[in-house]
N, C-alpha and C. Protein backbone atom coordinates (compact mmCIF):
# COMPACT_ATOMS: atom_id res chain seq x y z
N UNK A 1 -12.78 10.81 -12.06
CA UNK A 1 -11.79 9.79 -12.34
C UNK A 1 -10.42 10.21 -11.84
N UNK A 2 -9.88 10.99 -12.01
CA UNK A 2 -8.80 11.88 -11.37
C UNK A 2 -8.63 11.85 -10.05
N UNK A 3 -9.51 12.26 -9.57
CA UNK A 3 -9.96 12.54 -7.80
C UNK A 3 -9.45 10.78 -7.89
N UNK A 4 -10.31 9.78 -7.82
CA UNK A 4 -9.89 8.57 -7.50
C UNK A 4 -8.63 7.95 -7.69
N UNK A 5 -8.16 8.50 -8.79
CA UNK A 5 -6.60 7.88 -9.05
C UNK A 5 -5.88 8.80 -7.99
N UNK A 6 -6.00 10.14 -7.97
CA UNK A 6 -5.00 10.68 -6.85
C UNK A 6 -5.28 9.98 -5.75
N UNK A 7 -6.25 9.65 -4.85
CA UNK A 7 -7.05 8.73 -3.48
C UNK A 7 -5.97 7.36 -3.65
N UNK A 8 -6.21 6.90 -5.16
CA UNK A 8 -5.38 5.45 -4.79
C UNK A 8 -3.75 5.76 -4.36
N UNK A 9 -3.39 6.09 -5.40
CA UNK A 9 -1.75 7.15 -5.39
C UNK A 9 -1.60 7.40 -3.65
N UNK A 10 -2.56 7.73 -2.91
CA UNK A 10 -2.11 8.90 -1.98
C UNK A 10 -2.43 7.01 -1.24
N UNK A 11 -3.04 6.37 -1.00
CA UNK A 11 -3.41 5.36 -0.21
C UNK A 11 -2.18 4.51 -0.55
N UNK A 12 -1.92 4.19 -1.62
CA UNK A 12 -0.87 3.58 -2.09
C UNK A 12 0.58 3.87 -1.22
N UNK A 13 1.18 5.46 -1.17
CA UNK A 13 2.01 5.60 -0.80
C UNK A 13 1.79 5.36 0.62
N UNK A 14 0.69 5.51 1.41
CA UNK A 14 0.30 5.80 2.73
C UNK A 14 1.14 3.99 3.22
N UNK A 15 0.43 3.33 2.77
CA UNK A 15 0.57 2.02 2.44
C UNK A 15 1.75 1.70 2.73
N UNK A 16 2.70 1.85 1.76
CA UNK A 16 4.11 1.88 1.46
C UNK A 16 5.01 2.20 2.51
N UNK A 17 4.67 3.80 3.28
CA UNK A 17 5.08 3.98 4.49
C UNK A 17 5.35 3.33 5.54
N UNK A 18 4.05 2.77 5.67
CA UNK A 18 3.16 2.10 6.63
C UNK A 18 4.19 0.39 6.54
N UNK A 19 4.62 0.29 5.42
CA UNK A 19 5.64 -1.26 5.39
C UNK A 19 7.23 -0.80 5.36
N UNK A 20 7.38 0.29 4.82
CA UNK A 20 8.54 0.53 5.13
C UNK A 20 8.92 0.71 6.68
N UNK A 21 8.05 1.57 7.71
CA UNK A 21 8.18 1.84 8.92
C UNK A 21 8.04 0.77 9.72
N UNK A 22 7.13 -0.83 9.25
CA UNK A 22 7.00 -1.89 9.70
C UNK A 22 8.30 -2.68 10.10
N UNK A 23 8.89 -2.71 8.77
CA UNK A 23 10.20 -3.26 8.36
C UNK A 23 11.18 -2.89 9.49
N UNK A 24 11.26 -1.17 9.06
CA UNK A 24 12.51 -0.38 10.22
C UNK A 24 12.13 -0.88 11.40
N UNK A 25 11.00 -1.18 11.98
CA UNK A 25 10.91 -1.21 13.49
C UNK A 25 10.86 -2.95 14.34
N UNK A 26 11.37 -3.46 12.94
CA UNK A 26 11.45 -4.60 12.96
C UNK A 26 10.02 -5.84 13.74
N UNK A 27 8.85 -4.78 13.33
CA UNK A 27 7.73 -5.80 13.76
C UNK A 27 8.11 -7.19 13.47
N UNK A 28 7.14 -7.60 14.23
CA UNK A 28 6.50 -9.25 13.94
C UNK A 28 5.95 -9.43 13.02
N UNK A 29 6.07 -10.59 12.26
CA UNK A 29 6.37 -10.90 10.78
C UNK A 29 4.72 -10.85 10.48
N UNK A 30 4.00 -11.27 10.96
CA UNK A 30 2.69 -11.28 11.12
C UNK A 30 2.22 -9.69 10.31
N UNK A 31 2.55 -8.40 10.80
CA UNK A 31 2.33 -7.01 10.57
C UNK A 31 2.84 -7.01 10.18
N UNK A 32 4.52 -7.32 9.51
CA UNK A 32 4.75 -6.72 8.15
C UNK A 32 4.22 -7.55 7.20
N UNK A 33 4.02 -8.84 7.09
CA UNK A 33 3.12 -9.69 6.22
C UNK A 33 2.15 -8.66 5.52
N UNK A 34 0.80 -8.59 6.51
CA UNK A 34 -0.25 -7.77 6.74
C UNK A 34 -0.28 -6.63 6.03
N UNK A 35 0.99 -5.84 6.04
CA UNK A 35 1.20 -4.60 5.66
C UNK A 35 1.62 -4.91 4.35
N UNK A 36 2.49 -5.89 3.60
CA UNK A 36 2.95 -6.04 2.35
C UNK A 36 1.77 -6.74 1.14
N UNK A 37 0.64 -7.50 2.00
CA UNK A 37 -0.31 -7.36 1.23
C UNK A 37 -1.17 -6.62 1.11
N UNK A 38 -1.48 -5.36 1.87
CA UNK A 38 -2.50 -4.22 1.67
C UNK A 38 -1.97 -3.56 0.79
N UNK A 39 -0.61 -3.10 0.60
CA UNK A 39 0.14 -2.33 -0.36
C UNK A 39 0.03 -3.07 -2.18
N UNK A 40 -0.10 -4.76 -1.33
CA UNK A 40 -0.31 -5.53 -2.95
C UNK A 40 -1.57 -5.21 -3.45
N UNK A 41 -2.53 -5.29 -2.53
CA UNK A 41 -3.89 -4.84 -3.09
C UNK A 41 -3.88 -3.65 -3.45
N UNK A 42 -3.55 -2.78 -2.95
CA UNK A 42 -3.78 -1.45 -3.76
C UNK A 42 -3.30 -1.12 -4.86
N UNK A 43 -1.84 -1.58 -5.42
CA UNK A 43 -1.21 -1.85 -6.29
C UNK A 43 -2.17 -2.20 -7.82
N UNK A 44 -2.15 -3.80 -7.11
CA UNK A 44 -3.24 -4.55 -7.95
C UNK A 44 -4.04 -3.64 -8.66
N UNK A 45 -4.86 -3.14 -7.42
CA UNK A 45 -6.56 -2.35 -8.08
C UNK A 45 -6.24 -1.22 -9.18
N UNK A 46 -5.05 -0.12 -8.38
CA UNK A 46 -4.33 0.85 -9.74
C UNK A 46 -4.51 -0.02 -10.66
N UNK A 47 -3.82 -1.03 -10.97
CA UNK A 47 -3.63 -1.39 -12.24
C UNK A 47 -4.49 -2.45 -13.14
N UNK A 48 -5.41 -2.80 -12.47
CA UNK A 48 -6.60 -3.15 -12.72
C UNK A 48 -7.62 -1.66 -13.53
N UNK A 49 -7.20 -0.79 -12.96
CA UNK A 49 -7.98 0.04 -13.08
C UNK A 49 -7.48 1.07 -14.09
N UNK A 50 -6.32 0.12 -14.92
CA UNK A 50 -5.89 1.40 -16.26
C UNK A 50 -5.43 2.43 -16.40
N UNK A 51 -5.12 2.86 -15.01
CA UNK A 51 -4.37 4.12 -13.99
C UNK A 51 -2.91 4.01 -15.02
């Protein structure tokens, strides 16, 4: 159970990066879209998951 919450945590932030660096590089709205709901899903599932 541990192991998995650190995995989400670590995917989570990966995530986060991954929209923050979207943002800075001023992609097309399309990829940061894209990117701000993968970060929602992972979010979500943490906390779905009692984390």
């Amino acid at each position: 159970m541990l192991a998995a919450k650190e995995d989400l945590m670590r995917d989570i932030e990966t995530a986060r990066k991954r929209l923050d660096g979207s943002i800075e590089r001023r992609e097309d709205y399309d990829s940061i879209y894209q990117n701000s709901v993968e970060l929602d899903r992972l979010i979500e599932l943490y906390i779905a998951s009692g984390f």
